[in-house]
C-alpha atoms as a PDB file:
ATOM      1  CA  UNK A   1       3.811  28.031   2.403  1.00  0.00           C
ATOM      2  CA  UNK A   2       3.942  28.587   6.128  1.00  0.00           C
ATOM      3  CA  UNK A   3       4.944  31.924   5.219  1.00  0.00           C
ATOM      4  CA  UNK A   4       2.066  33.162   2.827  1.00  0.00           C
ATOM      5  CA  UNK A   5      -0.007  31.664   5.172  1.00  0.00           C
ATOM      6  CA  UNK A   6       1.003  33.303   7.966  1.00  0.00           C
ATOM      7  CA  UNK A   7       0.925  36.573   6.699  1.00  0.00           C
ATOM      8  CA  UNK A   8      -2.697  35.930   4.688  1.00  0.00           C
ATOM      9  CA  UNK A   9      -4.286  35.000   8.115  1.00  0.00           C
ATOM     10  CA  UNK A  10      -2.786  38.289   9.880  1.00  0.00           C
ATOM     11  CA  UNK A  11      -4.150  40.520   6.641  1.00  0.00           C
ATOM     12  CA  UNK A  12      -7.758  38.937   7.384  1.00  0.00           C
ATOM     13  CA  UNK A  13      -7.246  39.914  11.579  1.00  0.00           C
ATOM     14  CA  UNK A  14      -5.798  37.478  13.095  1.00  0.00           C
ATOM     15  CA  UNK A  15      -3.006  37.701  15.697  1.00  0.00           C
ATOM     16  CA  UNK A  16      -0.491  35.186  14.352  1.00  0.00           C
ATOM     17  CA  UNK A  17       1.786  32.591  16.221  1.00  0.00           C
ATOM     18  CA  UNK A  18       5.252  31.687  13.991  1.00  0.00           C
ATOM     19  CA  UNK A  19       6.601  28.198  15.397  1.00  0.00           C
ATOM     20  CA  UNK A  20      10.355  27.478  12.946  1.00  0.00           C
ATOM     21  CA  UNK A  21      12.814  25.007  14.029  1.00  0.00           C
ATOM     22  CA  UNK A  22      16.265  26.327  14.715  1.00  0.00           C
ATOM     23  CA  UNK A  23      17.790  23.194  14.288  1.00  0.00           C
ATOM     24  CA  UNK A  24      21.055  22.077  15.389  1.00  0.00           C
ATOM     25  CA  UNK A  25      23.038  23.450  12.959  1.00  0.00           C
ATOM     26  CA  UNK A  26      24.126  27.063  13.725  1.00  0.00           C
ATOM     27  CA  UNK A  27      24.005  28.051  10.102  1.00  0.00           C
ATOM     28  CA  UNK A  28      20.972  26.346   9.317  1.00  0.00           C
ATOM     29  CA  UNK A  29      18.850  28.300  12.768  1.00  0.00           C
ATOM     30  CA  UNK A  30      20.422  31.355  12.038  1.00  0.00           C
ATOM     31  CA  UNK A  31      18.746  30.768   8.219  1.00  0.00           C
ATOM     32  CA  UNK A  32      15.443  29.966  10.514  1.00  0.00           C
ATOM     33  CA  UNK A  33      15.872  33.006  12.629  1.00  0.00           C
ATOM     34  CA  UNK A  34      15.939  35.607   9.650  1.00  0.00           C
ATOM     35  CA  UNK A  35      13.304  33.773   7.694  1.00  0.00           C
ATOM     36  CA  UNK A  36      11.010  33.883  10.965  1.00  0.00           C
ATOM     37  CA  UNK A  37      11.796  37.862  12.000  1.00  0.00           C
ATOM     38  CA  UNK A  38      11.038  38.527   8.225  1.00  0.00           C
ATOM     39  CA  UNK A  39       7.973  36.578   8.500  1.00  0.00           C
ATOM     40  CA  UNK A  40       7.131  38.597  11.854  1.00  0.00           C
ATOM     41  CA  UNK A  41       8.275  41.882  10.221  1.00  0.00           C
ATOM     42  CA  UNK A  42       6.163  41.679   7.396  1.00  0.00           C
ATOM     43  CA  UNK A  43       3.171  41.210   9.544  1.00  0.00           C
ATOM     44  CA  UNK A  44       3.809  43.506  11.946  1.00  0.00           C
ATOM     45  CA  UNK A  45       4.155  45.925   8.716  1.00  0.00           C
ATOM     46  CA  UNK A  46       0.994  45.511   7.692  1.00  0.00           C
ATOM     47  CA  UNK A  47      -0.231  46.360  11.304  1.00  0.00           C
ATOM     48  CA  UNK A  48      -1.166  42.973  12.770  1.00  0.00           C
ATOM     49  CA  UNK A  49       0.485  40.619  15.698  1.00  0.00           C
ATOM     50  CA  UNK A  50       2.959  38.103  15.525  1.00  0.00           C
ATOM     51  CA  UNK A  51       4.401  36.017  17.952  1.00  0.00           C
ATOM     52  CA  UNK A  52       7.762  33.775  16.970  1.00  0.00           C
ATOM     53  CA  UNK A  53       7.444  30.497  18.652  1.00  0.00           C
ATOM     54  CA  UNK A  54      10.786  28.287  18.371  1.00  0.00           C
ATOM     55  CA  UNK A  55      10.662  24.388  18.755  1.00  0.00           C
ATOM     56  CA  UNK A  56      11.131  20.749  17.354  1.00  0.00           C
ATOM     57  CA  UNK A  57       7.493  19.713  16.851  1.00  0.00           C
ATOM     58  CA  UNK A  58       9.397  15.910  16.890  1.00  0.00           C
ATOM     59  CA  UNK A  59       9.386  16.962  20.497  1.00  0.00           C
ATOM     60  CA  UNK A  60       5.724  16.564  22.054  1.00  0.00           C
ATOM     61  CA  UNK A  61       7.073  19.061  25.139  1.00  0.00           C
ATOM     62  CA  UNK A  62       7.835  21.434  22.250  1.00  0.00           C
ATOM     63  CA  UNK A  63       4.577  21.044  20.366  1.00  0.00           C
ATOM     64  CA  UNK A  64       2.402  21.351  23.369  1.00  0.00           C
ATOM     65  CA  UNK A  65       4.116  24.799  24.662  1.00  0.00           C
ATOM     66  CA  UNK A  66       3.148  26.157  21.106  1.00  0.00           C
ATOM     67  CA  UNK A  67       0.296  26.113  22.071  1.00  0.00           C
ATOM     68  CA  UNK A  68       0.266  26.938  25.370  1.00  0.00           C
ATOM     69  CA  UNK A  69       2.615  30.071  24.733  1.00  0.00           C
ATOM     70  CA  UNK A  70       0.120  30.871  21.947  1.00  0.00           C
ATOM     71  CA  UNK A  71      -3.260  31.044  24.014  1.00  0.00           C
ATOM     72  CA  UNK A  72      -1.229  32.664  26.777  1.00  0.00           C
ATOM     73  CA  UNK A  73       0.437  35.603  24.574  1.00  0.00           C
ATOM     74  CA  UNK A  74      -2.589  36.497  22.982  1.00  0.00           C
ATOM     75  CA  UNK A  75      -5.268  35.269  25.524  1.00  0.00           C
ATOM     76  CA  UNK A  76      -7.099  32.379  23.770  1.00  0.00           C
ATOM     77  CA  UNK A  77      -6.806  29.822  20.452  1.00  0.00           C
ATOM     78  CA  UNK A  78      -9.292  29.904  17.856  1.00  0.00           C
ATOM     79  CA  UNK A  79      -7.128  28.465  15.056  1.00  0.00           C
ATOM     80  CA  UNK A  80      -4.537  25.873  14.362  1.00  0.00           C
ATOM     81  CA  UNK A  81      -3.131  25.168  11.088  1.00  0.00           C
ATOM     82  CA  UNK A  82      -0.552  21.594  10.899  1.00  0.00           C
ATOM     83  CA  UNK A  83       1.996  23.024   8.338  1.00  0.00           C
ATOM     84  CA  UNK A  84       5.632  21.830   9.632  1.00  0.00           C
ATOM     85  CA  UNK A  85       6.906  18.939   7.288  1.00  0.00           C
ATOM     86  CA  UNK A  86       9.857  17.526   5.843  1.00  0.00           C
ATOM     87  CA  UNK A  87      10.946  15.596   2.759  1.00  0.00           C
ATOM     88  CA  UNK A  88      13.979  13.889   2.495  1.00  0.00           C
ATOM     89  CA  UNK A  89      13.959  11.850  -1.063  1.00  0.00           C
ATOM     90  CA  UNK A  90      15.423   8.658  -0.831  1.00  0.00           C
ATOM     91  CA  UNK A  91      15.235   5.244  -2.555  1.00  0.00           C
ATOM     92  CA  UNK A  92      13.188   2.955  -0.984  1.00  0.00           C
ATOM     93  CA  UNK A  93      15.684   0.181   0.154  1.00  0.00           C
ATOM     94  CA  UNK A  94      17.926   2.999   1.630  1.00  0.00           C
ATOM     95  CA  UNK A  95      15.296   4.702   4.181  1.00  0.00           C
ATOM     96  CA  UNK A  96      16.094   3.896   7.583  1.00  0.00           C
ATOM     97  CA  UNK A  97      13.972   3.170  10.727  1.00  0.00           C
ATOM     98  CA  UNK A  98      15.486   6.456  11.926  1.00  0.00           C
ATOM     99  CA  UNK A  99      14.854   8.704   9.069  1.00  0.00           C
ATOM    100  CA  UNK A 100      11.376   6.951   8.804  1.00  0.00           C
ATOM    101  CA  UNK A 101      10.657   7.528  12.365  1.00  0.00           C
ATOM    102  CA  UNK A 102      11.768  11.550  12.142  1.00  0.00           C
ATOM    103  CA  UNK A 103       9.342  11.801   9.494  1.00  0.00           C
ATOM    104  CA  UNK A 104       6.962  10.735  11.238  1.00  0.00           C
ATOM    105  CA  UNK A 105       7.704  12.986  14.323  1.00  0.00           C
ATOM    106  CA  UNK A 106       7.488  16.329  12.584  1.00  0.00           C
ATOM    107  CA  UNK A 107       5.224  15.732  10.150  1.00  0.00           C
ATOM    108  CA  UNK A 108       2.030  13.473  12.190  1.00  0.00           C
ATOM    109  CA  UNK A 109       2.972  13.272  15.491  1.00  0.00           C
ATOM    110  CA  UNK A 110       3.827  16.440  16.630  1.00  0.00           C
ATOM    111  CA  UNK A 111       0.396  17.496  15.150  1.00  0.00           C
ATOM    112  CA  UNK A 112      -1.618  15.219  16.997  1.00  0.00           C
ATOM    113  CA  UNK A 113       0.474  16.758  19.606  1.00  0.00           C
ATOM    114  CA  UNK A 114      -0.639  20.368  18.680  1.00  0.00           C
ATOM    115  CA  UNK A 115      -4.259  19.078  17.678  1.00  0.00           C
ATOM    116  CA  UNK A 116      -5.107  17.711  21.146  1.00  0.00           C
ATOM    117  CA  UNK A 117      -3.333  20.812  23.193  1.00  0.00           C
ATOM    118  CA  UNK A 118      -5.286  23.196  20.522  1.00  0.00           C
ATOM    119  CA  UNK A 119      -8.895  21.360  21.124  1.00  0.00           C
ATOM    120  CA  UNK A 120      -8.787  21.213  24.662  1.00  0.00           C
ATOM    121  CA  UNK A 121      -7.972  25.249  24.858  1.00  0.00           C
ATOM    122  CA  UNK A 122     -11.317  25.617  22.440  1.00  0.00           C
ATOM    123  CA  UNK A 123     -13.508  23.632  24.167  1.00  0.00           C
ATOM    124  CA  UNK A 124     -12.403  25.536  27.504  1.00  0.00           C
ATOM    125  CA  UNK A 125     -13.115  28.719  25.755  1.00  0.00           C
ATOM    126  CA  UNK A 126     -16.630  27.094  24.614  1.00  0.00           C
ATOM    127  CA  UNK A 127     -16.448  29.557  21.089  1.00  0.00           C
ATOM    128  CA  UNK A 128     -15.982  26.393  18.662  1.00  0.00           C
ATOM    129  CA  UNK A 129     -12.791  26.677  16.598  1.00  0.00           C
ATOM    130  CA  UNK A 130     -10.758  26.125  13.423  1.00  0.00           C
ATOM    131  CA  UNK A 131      -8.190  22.883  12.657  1.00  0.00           C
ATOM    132  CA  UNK A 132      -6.403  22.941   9.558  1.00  0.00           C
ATOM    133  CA  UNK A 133      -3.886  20.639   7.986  1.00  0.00           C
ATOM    134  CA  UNK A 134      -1.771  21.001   5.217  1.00  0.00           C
ATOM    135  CA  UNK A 135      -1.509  17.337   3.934  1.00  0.00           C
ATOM    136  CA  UNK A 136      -0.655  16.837   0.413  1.00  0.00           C
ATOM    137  CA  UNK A 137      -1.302  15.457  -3.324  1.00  0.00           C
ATOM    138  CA  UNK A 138       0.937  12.355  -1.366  1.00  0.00           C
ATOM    139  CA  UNK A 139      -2.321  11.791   0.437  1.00  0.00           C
ATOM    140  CA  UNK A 140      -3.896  10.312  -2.761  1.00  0.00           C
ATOM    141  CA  UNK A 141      -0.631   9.224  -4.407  1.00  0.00           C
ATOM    142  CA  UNK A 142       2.873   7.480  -3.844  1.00  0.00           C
ATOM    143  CA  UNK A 143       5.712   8.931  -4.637  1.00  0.00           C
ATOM    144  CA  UNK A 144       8.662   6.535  -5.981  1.00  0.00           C
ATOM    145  CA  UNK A 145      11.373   7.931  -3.332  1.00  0.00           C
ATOM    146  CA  UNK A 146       8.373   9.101  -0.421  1.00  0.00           C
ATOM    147  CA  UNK A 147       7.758   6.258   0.744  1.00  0.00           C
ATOM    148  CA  UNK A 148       8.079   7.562   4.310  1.00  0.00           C
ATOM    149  CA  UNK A 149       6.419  10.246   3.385  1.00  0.00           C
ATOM    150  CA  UNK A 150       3.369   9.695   1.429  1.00  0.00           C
ATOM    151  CA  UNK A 151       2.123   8.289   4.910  1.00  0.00           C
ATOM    152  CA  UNK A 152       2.671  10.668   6.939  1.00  0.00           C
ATOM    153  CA  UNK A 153       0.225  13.295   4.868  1.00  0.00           C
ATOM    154  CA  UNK A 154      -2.682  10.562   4.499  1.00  0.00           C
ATOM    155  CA  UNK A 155      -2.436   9.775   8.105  1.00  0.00           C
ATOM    156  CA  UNK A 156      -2.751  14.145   8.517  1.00  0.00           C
ATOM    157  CA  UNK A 157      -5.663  13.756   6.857  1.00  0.00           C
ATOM    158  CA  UNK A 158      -7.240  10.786   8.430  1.00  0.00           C
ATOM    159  CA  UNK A 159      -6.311  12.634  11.599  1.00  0.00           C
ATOM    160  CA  UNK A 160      -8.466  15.276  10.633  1.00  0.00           C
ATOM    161  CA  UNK A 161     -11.453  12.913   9.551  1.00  0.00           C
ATOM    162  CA  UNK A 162     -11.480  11.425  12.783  1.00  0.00           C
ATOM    163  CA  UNK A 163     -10.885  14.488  14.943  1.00  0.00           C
ATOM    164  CA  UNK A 164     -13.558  16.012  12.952  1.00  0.00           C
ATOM    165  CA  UNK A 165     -16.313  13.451  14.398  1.00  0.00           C
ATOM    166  CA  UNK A 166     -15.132  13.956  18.019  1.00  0.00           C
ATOM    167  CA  UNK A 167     -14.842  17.851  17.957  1.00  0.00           C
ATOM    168  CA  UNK A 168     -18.043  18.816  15.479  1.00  0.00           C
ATOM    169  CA  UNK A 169     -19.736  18.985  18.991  1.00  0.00           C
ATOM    170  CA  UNK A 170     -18.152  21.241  20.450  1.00  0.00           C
ATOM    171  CA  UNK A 171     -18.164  23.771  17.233  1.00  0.00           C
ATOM    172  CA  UNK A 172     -14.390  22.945  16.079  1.00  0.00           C
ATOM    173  CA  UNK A 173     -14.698  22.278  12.556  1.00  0.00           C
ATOM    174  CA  UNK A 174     -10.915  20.090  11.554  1.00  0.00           C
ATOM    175  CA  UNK A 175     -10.003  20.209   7.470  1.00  0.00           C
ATOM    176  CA  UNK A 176      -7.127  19.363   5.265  1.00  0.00           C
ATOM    177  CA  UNK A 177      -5.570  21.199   2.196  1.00  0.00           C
ATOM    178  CA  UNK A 178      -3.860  19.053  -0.347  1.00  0.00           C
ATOM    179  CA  UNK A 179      -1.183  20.806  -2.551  1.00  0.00           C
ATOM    180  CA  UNK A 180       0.248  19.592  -5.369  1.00  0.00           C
ATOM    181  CA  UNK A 181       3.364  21.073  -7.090  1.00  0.00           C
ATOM    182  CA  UNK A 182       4.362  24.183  -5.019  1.00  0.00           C
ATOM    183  CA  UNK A 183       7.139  26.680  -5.935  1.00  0.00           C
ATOM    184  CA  UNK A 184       8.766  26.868  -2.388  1.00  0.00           C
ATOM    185  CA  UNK A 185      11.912  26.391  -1.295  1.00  0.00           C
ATOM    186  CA  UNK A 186      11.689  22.908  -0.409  1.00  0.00           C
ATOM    187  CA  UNK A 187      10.254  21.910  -3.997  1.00  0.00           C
ATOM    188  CA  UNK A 188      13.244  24.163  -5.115  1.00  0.00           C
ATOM    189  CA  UNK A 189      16.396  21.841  -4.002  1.00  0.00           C
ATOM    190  CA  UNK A 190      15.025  18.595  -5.422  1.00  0.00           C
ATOM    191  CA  UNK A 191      16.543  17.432  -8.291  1.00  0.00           C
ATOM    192  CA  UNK A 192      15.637  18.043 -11.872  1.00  0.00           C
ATOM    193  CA  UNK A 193      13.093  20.369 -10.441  1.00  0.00           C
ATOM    194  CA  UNK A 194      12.781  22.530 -13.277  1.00  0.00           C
ATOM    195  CA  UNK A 195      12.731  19.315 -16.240  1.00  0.00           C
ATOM    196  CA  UNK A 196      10.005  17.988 -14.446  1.00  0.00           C
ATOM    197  CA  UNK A 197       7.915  21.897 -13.987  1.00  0.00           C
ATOM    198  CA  UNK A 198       8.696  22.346 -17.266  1.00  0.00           C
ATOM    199  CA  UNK A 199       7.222  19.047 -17.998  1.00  0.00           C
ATOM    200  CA  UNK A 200       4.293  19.817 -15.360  1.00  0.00           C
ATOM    201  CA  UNK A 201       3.656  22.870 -17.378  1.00  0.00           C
ATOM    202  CA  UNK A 202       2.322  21.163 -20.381  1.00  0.00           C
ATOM    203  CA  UNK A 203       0.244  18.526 -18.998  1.00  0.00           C
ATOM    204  CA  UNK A 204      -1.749  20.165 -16.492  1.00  0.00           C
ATOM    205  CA  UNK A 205      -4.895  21.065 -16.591  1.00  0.00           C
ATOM    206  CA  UNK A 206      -3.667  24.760 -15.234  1.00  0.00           C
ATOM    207  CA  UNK A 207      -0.143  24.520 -17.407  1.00  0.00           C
ATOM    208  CA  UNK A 208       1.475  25.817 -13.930  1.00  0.00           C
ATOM    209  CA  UNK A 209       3.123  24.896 -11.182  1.00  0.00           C
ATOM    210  CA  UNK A 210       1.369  26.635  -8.058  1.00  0.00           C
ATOM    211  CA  UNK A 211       2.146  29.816  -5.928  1.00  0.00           C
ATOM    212  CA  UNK A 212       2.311  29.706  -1.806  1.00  0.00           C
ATOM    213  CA  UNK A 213      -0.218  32.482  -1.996  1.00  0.00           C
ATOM    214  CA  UNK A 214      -2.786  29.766  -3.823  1.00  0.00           C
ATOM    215  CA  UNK A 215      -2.396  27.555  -0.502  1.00  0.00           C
ATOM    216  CA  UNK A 216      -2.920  30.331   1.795  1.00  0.00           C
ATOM    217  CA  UNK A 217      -6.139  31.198   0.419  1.00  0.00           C
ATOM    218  CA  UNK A 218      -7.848  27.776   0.955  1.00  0.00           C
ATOM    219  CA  UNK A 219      -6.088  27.807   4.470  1.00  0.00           C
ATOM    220  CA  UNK A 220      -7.814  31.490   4.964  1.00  0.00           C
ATOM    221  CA  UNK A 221     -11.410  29.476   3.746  1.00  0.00           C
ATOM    222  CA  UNK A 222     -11.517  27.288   6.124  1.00  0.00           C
ATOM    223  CA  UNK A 223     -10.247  29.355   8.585  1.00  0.00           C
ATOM    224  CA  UNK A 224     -13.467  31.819   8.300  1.00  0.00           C
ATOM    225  CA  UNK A 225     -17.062  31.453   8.722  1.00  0.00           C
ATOM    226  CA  UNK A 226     -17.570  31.263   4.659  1.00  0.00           C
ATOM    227  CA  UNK A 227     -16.296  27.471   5.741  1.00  0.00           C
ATOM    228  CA  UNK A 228     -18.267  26.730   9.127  1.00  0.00           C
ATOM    229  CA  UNK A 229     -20.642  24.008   7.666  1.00  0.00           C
ATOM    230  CA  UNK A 230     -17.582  22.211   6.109  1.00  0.00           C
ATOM    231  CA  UNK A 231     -15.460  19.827   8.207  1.00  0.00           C
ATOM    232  CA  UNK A 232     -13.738  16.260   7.469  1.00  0.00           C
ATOM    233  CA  UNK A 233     -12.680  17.522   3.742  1.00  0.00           C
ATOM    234  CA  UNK A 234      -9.952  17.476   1.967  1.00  0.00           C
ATOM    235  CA  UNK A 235      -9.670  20.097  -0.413  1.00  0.00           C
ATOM    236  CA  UNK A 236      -6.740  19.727  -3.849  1.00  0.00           C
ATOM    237  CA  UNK A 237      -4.688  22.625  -4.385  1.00  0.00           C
ATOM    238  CA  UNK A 238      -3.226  20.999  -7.267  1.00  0.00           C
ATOM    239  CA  UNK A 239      -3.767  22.589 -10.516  1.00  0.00           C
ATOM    240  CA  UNK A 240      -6.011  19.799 -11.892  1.00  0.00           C
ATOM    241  CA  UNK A 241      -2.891  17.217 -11.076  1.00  0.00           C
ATOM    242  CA  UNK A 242      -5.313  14.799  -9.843  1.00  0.00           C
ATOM    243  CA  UNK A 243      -7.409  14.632 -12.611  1.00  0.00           C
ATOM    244  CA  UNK A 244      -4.342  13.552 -14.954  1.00  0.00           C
ATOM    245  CA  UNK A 245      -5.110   9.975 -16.650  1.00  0.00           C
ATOM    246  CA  UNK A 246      -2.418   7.199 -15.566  1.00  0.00           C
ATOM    247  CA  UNK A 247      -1.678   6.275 -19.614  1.00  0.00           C
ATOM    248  CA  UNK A 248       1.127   8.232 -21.056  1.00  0.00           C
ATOM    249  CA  UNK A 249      -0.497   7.516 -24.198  1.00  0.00           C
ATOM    250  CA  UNK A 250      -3.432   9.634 -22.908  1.00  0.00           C
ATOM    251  CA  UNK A 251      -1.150  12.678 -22.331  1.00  0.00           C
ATOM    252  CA  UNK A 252      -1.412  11.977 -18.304  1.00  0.00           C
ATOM    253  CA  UNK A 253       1.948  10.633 -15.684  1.00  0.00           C
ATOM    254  CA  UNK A 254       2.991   7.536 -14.866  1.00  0.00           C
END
């Protein structure tokens, strides 16, 4: 998702900042590496900017010079979209402190990290502004092995709620997009992924599974000025997933 996004923001104009995390692993940052350059290449393709931005969001030095490198490379900050997450299944009983406090890290923390740095560059600039987070489905409904993560995404969103009453003032308008089931990589090495699309595919509303692109577009919405009297929301990207009764009886999930 980070990807179409990226790339769907620089086809509408904008000069786009890439932050990946290397990791620790050689194999795995030289993975994050080629995925980024492609990422940059494509843009660059197309004939916008791109600037690759490397960093541990967990790290709140990290997540404030993404920002900082950001406004410096290309001179100022008018948008900021929260995409960086991770999911880890596990059961319940087995999810540690640890793993539960990582979680937390990348995906909340080290956006409140960015969201703060991001809002005090717009107000300096005094041209309003654009926050955007990617929360989830999760923010509406548990998952059986998320339990570390389901919070995470409704905290993102109550972030932006409240963020969205402090910054309206100064023009800088803070929204959420929700997606449900996404083909993307991370969706990809769960398993039974494709019994429970295939399932997905006959009970909702859409009969698909959604596309990165899909995302993108909502994130390119309220990035624009089609979206400047709109702030606080969260916005489904679902397929109708939502809207599925509770009763297997009724045809819906349990």
């Amino acid at each position: 998702m980070g990807r179409a996004i990226a790339v769907a923001l620089a086809r509408e104009g904008a000069f786009v900042a890439v932050n990946y995390y290397p990791g620790a692993d050689d194999a795995f940052g030289d993975t994050a590496d080629a995925a980024a350059n492609t990422v940059k290449r494509e843009i660059e393709e197309q004939g916008g900017k791109c600037l690759l931005v490397p960093g541990d969001l967990a790290d709140e030095q990290a997540a404030g010079k993404l920002v900082a490198d950001t406004a410096a490379h290309f001179g100022g900050l008018d948008i900021l979209v929260c995409n960086a997450g991770i999911c880890p299944m596990k059961e319940f009983l087995d999810i540690s402190v640890e793993v539960f406090d990582r979680m937390h890290a990348v995906n909340l923390r080290g956006h409140f990290v960015c969201c703060q740095e991001a809002a005090r560059v717009m107000i300096e600039q005094g041209r309003g502004g654009r926050i955007i987070a990617v929360s989830s489905i999760s923010a509406r409904l548990g998952g059986e092995h998320q339990a570390h993560y389901c919070p995470t995404k409704s905290g993102l969103h109550s972030l932006m709620q409240s963020i969205s009453i402090a910054l309206g003032p100064h023009g800088i308008t803070c929204n959420s997009v929700g997606p449900g089931e996404i083909d993307t990589d991370m969706n990809r090495v769960i398993p039974g992924f494709e019994e429970y699309w295939d399932y997905l595919k006959q009970v909702l509303p859409l009969r698909r599974v959604g596309r990165p692109e899909e995302v993108a577009d909502v994130v390119v919405f309220f990035a624009g000025n089609d979206s400047r009297y709109v702030t606080g929301q969260l916005l489904m990207v679902d397929g109708g997933f939502v809207t599925l009764p509770l009763s297997p009886a009724e045809g819906g999930t349990t």
